[in-house]
C-alpha atoms as a PDB file:
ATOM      1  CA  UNK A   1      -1.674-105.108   9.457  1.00  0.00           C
ATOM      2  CA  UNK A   2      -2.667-108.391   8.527  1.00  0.00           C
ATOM      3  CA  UNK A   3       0.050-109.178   6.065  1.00  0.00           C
ATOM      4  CA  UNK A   4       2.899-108.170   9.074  1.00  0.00           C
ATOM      5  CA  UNK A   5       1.358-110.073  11.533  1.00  0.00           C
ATOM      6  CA  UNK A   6       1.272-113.343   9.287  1.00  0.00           C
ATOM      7  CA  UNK A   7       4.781-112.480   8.211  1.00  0.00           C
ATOM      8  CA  UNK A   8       5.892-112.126  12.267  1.00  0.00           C
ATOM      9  CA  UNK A   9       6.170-108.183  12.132  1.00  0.00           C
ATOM     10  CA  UNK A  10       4.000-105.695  13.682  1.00  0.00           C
ATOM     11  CA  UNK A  11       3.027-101.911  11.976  1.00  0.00           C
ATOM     12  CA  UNK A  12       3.970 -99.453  14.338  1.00  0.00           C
ATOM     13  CA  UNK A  13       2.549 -96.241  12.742  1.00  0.00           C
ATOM     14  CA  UNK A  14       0.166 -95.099   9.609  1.00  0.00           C
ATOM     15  CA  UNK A  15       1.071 -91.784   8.892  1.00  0.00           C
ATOM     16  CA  UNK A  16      -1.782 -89.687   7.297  1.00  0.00           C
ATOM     17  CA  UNK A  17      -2.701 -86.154   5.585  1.00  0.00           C
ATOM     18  CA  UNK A  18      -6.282 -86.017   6.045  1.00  0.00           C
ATOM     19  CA  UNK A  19      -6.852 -82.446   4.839  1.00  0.00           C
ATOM     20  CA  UNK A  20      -6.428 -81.331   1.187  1.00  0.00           C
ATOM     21  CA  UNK A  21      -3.282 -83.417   1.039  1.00  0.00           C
ATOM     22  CA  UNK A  22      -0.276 -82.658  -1.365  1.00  0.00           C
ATOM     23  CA  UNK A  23      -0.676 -84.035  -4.372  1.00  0.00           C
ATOM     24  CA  UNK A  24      -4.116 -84.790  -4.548  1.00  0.00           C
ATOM     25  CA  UNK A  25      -6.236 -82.265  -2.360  1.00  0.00           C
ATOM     26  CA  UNK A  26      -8.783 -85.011  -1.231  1.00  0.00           C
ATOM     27  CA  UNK A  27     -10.000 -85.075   2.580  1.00  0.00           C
ATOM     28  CA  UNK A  28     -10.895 -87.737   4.832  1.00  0.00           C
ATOM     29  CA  UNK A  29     -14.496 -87.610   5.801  1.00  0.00           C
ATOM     30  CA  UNK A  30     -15.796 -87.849   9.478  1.00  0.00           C
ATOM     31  CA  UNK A  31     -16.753 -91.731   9.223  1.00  0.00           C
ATOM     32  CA  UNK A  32     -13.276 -92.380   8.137  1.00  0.00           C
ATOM     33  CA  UNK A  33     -11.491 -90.551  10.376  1.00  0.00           C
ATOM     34  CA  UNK A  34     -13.321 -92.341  13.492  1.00  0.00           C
ATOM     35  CA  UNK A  35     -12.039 -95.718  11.875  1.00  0.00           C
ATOM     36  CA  UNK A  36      -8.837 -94.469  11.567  1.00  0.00           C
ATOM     37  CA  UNK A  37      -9.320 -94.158  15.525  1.00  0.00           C
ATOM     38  CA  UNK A  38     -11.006 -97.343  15.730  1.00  0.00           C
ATOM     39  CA  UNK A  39      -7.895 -99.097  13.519  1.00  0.00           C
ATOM     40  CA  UNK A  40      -5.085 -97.751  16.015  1.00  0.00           C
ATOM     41  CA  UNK A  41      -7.185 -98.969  19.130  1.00  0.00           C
ATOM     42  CA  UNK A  42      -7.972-102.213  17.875  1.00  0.00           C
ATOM     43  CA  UNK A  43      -4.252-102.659  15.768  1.00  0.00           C
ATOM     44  CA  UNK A  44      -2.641-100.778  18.911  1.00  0.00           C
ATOM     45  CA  UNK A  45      -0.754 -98.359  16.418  1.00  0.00           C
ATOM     46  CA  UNK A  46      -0.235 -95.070  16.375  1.00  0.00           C
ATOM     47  CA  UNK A  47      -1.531 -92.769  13.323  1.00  0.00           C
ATOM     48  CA  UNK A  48       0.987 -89.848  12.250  1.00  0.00           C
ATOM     49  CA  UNK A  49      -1.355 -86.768  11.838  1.00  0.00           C
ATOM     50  CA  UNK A  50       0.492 -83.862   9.403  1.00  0.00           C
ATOM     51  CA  UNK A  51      -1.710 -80.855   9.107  1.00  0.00           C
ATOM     52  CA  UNK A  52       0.676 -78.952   7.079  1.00  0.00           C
ATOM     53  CA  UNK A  53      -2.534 -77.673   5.358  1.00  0.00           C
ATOM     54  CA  UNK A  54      -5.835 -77.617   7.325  1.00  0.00           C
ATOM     55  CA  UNK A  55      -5.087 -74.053   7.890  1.00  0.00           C
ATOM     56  CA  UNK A  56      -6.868 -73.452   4.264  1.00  0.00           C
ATOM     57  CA  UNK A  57     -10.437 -74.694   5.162  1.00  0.00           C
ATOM     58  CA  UNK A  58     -13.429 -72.975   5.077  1.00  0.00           C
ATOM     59  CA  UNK A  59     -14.028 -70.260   7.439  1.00  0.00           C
ATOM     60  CA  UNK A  60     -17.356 -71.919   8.396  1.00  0.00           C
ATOM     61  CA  UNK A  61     -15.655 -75.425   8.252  1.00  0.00           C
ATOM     62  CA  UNK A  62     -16.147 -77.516  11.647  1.00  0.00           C
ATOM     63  CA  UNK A  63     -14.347 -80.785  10.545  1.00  0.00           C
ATOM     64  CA  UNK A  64     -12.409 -81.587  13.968  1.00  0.00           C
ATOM     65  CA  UNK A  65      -8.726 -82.709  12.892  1.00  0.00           C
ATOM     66  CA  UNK A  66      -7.936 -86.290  13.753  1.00  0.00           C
ATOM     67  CA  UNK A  67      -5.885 -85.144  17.025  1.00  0.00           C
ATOM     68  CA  UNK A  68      -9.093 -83.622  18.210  1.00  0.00           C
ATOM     69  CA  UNK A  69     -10.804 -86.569  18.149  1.00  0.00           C
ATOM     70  CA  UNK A  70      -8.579 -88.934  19.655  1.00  0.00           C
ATOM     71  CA  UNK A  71      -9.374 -89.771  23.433  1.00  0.00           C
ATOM     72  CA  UNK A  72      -6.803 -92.954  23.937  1.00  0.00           C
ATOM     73  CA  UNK A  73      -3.673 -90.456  22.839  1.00  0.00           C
ATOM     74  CA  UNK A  74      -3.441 -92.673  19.259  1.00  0.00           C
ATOM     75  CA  UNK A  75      -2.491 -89.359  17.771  1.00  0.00           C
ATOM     76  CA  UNK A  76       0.723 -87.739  17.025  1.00  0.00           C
ATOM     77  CA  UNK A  77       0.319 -84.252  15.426  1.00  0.00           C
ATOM     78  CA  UNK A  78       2.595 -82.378  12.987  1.00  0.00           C
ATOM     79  CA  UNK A  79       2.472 -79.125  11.816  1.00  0.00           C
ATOM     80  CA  UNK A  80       4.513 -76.934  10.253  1.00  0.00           C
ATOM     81  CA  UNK A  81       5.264 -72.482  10.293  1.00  0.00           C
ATOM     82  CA  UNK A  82       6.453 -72.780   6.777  1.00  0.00           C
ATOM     83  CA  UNK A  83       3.205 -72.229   5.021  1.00  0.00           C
ATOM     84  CA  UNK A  84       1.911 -69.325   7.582  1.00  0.00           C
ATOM     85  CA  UNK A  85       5.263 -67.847   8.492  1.00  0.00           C
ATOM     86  CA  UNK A  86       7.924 -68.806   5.730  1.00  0.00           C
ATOM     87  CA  UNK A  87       9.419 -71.453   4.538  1.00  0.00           C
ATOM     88  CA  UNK A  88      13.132 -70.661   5.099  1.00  0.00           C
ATOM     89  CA  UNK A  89      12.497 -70.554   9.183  1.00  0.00           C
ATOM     90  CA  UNK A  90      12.462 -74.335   8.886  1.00  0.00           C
ATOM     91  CA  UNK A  91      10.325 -74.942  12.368  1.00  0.00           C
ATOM     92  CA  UNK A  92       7.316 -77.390  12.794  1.00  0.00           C
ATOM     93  CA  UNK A  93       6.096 -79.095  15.880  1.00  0.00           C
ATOM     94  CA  UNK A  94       4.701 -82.191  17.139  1.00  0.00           C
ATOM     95  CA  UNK A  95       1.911 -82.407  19.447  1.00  0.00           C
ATOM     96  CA  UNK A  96       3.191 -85.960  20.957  1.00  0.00           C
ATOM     97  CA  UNK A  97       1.453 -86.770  24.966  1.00  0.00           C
ATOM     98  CA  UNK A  98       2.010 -90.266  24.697  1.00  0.00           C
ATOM     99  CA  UNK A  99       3.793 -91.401  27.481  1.00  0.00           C
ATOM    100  CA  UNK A 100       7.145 -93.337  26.980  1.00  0.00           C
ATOM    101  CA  UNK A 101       7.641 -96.147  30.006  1.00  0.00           C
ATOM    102  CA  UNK A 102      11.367 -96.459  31.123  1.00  0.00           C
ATOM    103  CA  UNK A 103      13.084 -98.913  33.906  1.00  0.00           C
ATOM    104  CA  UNK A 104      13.076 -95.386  36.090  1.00  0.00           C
ATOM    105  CA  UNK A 105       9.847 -93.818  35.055  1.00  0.00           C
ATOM    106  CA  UNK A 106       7.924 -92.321  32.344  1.00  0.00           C
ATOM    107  CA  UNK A 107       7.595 -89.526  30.412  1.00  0.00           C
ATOM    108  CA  UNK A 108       5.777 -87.642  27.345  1.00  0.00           C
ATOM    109  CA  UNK A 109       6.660 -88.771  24.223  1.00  0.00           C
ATOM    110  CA  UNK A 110       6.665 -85.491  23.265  1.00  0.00           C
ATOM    111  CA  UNK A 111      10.233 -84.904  25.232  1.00  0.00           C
ATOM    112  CA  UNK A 112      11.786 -87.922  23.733  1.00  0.00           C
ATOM    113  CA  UNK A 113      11.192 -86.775  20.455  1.00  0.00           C
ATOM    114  CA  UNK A 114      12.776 -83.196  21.830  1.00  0.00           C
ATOM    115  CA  UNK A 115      15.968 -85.017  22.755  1.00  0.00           C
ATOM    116  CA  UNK A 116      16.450 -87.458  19.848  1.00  0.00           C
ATOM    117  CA  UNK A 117      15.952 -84.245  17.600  1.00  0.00           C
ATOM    118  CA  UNK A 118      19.033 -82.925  19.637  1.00  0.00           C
ATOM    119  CA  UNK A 119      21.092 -85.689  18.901  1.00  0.00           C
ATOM    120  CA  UNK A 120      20.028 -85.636  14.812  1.00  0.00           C
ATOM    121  CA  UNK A 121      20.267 -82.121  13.797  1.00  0.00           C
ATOM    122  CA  UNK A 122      22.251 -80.580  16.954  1.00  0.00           C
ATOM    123  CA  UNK A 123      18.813 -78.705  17.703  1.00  0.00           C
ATOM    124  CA  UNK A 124      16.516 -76.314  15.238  1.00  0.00           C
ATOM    125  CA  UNK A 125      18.314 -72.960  14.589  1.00  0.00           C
ATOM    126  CA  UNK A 126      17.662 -70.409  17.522  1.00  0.00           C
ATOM    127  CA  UNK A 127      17.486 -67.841  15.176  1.00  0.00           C
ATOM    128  CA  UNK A 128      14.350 -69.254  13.169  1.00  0.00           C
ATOM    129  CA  UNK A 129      12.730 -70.070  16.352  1.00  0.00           C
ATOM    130  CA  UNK A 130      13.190 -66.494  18.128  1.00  0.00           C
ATOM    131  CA  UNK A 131      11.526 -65.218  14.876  1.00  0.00           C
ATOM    132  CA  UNK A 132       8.933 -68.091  14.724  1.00  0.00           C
ATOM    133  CA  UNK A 133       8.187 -67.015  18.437  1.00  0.00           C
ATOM    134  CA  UNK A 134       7.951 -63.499  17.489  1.00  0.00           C
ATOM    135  CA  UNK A 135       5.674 -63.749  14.797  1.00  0.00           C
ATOM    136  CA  UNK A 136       3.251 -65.724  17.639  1.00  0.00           C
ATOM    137  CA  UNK A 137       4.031 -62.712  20.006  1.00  0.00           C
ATOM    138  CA  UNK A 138       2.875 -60.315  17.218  1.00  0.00           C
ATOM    139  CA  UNK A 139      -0.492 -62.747  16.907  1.00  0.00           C
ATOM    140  CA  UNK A 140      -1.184 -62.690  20.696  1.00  0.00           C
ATOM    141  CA  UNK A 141       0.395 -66.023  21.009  1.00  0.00           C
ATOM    142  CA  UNK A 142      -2.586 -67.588  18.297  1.00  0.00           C
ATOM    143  CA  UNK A 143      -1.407 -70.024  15.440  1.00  0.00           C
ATOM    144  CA  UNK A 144      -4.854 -69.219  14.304  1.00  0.00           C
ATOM    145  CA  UNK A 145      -4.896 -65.580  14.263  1.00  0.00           C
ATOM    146  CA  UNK A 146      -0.784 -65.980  12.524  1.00  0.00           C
ATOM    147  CA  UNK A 147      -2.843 -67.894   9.631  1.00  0.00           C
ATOM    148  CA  UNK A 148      -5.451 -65.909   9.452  1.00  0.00           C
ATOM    149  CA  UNK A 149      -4.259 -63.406   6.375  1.00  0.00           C
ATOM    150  CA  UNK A 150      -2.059 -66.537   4.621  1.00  0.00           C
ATOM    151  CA  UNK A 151      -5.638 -69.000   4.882  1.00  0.00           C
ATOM    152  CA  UNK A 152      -7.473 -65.692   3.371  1.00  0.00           C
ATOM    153  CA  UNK A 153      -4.948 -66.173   0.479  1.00  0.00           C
ATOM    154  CA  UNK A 154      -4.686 -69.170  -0.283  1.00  0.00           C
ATOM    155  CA  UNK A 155      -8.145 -69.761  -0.295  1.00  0.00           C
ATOM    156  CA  UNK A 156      -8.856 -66.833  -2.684  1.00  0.00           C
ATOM    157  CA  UNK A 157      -6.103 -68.360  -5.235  1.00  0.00           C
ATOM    158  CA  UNK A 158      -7.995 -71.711  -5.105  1.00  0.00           C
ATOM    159  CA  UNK A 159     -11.340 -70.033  -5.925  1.00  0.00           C
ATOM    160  CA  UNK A 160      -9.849 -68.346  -8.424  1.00  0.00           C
ATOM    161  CA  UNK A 161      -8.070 -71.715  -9.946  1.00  0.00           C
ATOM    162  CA  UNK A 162     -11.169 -73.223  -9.706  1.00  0.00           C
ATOM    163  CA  UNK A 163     -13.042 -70.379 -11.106  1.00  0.00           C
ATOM    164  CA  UNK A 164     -10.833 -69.763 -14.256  1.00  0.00           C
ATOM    165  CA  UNK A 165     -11.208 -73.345 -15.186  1.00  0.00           C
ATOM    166  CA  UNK A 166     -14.374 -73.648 -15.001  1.00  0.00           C
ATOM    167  CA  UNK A 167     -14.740 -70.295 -17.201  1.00  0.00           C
ATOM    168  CA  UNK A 168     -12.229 -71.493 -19.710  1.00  0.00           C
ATOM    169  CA  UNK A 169     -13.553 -74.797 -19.785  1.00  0.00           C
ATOM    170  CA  UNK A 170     -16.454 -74.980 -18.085  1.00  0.00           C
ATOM    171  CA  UNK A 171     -19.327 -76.924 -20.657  1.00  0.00           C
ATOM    172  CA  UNK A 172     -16.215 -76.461 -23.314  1.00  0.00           C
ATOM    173  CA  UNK A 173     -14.266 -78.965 -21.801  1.00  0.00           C
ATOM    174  CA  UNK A 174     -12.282 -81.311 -24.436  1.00  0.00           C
ATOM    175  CA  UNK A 175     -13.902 -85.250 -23.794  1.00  0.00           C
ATOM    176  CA  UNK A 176     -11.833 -86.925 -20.739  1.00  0.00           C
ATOM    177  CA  UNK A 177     -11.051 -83.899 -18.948  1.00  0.00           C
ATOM    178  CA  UNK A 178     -11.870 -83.728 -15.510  1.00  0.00           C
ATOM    179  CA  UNK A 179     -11.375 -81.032 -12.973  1.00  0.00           C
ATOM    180  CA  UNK A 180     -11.886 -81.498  -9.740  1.00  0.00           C
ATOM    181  CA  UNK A 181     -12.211 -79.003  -7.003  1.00  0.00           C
ATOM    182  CA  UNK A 182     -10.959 -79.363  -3.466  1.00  0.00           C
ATOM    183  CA  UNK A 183     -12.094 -77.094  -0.843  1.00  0.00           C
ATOM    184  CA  UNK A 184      -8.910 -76.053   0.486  1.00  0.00           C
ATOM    185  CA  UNK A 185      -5.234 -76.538  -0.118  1.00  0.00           C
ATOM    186  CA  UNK A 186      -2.734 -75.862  -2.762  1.00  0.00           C
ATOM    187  CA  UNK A 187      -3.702 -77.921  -5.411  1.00  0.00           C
ATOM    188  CA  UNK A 188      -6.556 -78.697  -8.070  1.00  0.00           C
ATOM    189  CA  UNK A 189      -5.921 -82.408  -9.909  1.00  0.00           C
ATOM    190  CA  UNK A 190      -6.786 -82.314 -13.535  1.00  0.00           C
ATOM    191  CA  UNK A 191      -7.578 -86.239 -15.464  1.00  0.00           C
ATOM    192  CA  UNK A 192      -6.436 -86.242 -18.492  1.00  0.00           C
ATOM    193  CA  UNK A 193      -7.956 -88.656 -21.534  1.00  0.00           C
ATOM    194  CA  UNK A 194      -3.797 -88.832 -22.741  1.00  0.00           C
ATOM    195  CA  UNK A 195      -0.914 -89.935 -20.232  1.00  0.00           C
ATOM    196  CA  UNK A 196       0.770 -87.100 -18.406  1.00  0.00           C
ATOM    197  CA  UNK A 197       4.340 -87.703 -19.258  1.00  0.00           C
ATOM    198  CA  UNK A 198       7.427 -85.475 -19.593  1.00  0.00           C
ATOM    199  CA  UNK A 199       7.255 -85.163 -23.265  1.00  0.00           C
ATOM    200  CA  UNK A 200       3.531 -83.990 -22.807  1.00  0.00           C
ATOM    201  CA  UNK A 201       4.872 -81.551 -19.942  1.00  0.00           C
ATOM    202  CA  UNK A 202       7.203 -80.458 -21.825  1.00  0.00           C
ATOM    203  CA  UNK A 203       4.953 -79.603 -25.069  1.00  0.00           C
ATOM    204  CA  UNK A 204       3.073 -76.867 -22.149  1.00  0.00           C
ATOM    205  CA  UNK A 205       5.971 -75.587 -21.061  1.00  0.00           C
ATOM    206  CA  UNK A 206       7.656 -74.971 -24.630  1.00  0.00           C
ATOM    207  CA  UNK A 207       4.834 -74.262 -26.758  1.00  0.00           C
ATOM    208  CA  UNK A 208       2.027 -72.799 -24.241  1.00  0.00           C
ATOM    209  CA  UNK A 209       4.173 -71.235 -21.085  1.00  0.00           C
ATOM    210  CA  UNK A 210       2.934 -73.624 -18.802  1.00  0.00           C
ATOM    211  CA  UNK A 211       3.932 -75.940 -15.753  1.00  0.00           C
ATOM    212  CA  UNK A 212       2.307 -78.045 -14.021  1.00  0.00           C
ATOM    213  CA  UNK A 213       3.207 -81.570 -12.449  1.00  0.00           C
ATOM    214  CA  UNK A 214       2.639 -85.141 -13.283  1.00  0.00           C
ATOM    215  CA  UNK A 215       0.766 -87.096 -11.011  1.00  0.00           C
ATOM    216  CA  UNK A 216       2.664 -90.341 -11.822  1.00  0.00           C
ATOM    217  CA  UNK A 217       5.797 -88.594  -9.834  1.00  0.00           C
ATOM    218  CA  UNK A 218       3.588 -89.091  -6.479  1.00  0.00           C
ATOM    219  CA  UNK A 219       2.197 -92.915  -7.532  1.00  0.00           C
ATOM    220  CA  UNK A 220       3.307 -96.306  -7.015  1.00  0.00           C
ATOM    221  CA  UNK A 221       1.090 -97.833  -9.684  1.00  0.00           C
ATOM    222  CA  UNK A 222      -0.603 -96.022 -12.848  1.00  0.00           C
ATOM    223  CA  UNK A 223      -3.682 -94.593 -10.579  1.00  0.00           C
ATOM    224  CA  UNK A 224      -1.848 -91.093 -11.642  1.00  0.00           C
ATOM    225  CA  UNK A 225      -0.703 -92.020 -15.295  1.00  0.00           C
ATOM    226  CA  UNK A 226      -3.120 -89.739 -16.677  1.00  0.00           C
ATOM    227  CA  UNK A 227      -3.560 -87.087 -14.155  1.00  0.00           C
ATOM    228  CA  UNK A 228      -2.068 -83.598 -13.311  1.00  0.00           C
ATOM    229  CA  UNK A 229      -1.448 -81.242 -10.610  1.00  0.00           C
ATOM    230  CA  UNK A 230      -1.786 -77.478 -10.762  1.00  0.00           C
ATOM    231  CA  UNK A 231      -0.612 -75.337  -7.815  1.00  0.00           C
ATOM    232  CA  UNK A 232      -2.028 -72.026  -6.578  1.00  0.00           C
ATOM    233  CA  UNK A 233       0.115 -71.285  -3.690  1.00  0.00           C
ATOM    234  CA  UNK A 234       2.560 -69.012  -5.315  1.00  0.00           C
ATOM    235  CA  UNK A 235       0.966 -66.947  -8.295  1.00  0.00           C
ATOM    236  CA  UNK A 236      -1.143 -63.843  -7.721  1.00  0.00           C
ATOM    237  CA  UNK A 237      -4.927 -63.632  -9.620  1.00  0.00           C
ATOM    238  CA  UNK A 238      -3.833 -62.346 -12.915  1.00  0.00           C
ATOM    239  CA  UNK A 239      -1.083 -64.993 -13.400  1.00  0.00           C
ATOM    240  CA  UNK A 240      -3.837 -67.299 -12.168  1.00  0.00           C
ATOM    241  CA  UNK A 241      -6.175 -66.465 -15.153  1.00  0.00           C
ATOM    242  CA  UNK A 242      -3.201 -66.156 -17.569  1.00  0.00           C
ATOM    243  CA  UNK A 243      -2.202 -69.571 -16.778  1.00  0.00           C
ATOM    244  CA  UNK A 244      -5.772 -71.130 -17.256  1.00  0.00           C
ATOM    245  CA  UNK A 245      -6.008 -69.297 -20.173  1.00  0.00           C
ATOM    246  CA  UNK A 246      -3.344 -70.969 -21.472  1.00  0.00           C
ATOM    247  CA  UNK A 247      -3.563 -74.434 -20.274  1.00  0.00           C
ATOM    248  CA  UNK A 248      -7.305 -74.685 -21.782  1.00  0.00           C
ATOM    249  CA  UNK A 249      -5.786 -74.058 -25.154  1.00  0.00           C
ATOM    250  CA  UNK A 250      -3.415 -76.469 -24.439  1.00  0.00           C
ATOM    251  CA  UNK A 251      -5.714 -79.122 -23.105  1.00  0.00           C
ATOM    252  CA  UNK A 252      -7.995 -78.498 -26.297  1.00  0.00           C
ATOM    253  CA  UNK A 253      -5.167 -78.860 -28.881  1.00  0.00           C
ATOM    254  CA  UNK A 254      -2.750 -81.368 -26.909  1.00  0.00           C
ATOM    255  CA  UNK A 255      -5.169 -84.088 -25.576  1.00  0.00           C
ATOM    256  CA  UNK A 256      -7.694 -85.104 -28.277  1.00  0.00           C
ATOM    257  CA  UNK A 257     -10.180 -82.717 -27.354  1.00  0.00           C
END
């Protein structure tokens, strides 16, 4: 904010995954999230909330997302049915109540976006959102109760990633591996003591039967040269342990270990 305002520009928005973010699963503690808060008020920006995955915390988890936390409406939220009704509906939404000032009026922000989304994409399919809305209808009109089942999943593929590593690996692991384990999402990072480049990708793939992705692909600077992403969304248990199975022998033969 700094830098735009010496250079005579002004940041408008920060936009932000704060739980279990895709690629690297992290989430933003309590104390940052209430100087996120304290950033828009004081830099009079607005911070662009997605929550495409906050669905997969803990049952007992009581981290309030950053929408519920905002009091001066700094907050725009974004969430999405593909992960807890499917993908191909294509249907999010946008919890905007900012108000937008005109020469005649005002009104929520949240309509604005409604009619510039009219004028982009000629509208979302009626189709996806009759069957969006019946899925809700089905759930007694909850987003939560929808998730319910798909949370239960995903979280019991995570614990089982997490799990199977830590059996495969566990006190075996080779020297400069390092797993670490988020407590929700779809993904578990891996640091590697080698870099994480095609050719190494494609020596798992070939020679072991596994995929995963390089974290450089999601970097701007070499933070995620040696680092790797594993995803848990898709693949039942067994695969799960097959996969782990096979990536620890790949880790101990492939990476100096």
């Amino acid at each position: 904010c700094r830098e735009a305002r010496a250079d005579g520009r002004r940041v408008r928005a920060c936009y932000v995954a704060p739980d279990f973010s895709n690629p690297g699963g992290v989430r933003v503690t309590l104390a940052a999230r209430h100087r996120l808060l304290d950033l828009a008020a004081r830099e009079d920006l607005l911070l662009i909330e997605d929550n495409a995955y906050g669905f997969t915390a803990p049952e007992d988890d009581t981290l309030p997302g950053l929408k519920a936390l905002d009091t001066a409406r700094r907050v725009i939220h974004l969430g999405t049915f593909a992960k807890v009704g499917f993908p191909g509906a294509r249907v999010g939404y946008a919890v905007a109540d900012q108000r937008v000032r005109h020469a005649d009026g005002e009104r929520p922000l949240a309509e604005e976006l409604a009619d510039l989304k009219s004028m982009v994409t000629v509208n979302t399919s009626a189709l996806s959102q009759a069957v969006i809305g019946g899925l809700l209808l089905e759930h007694g009109r909850s987003l939560t109760a929808l998730a319910r089942s798909k949370a239960e999943r995903y979280r019991g593929n995570l614990a089982c990633l997490s799990d199977a590593l830590q059996r495969h690996l566990g006190d075996g692991m080779p020297p400069g591996v390092v797993a670490h384990r988020p407590a929700g999402g779809f993904f578990v990072r891996i640091e590697l003591p080698v870099p994480a480049d095609l050719a190494l990708l494609e020596v798992s793939a070939a020679e072991y039967g596994v995929l995963w992705t390089p974290m450089s692909h999601f970097s701007l600077t070499d933070r995620g040269d040696r680092q790797i992403r594993l995803s848990c969304s898709y693949l039942d248990p067994e695969r799960i342990e097959t996969g782990v199975r096979r990536l620890a022998d790949f880790l101990r033969k492939e990476t100096g270990g």
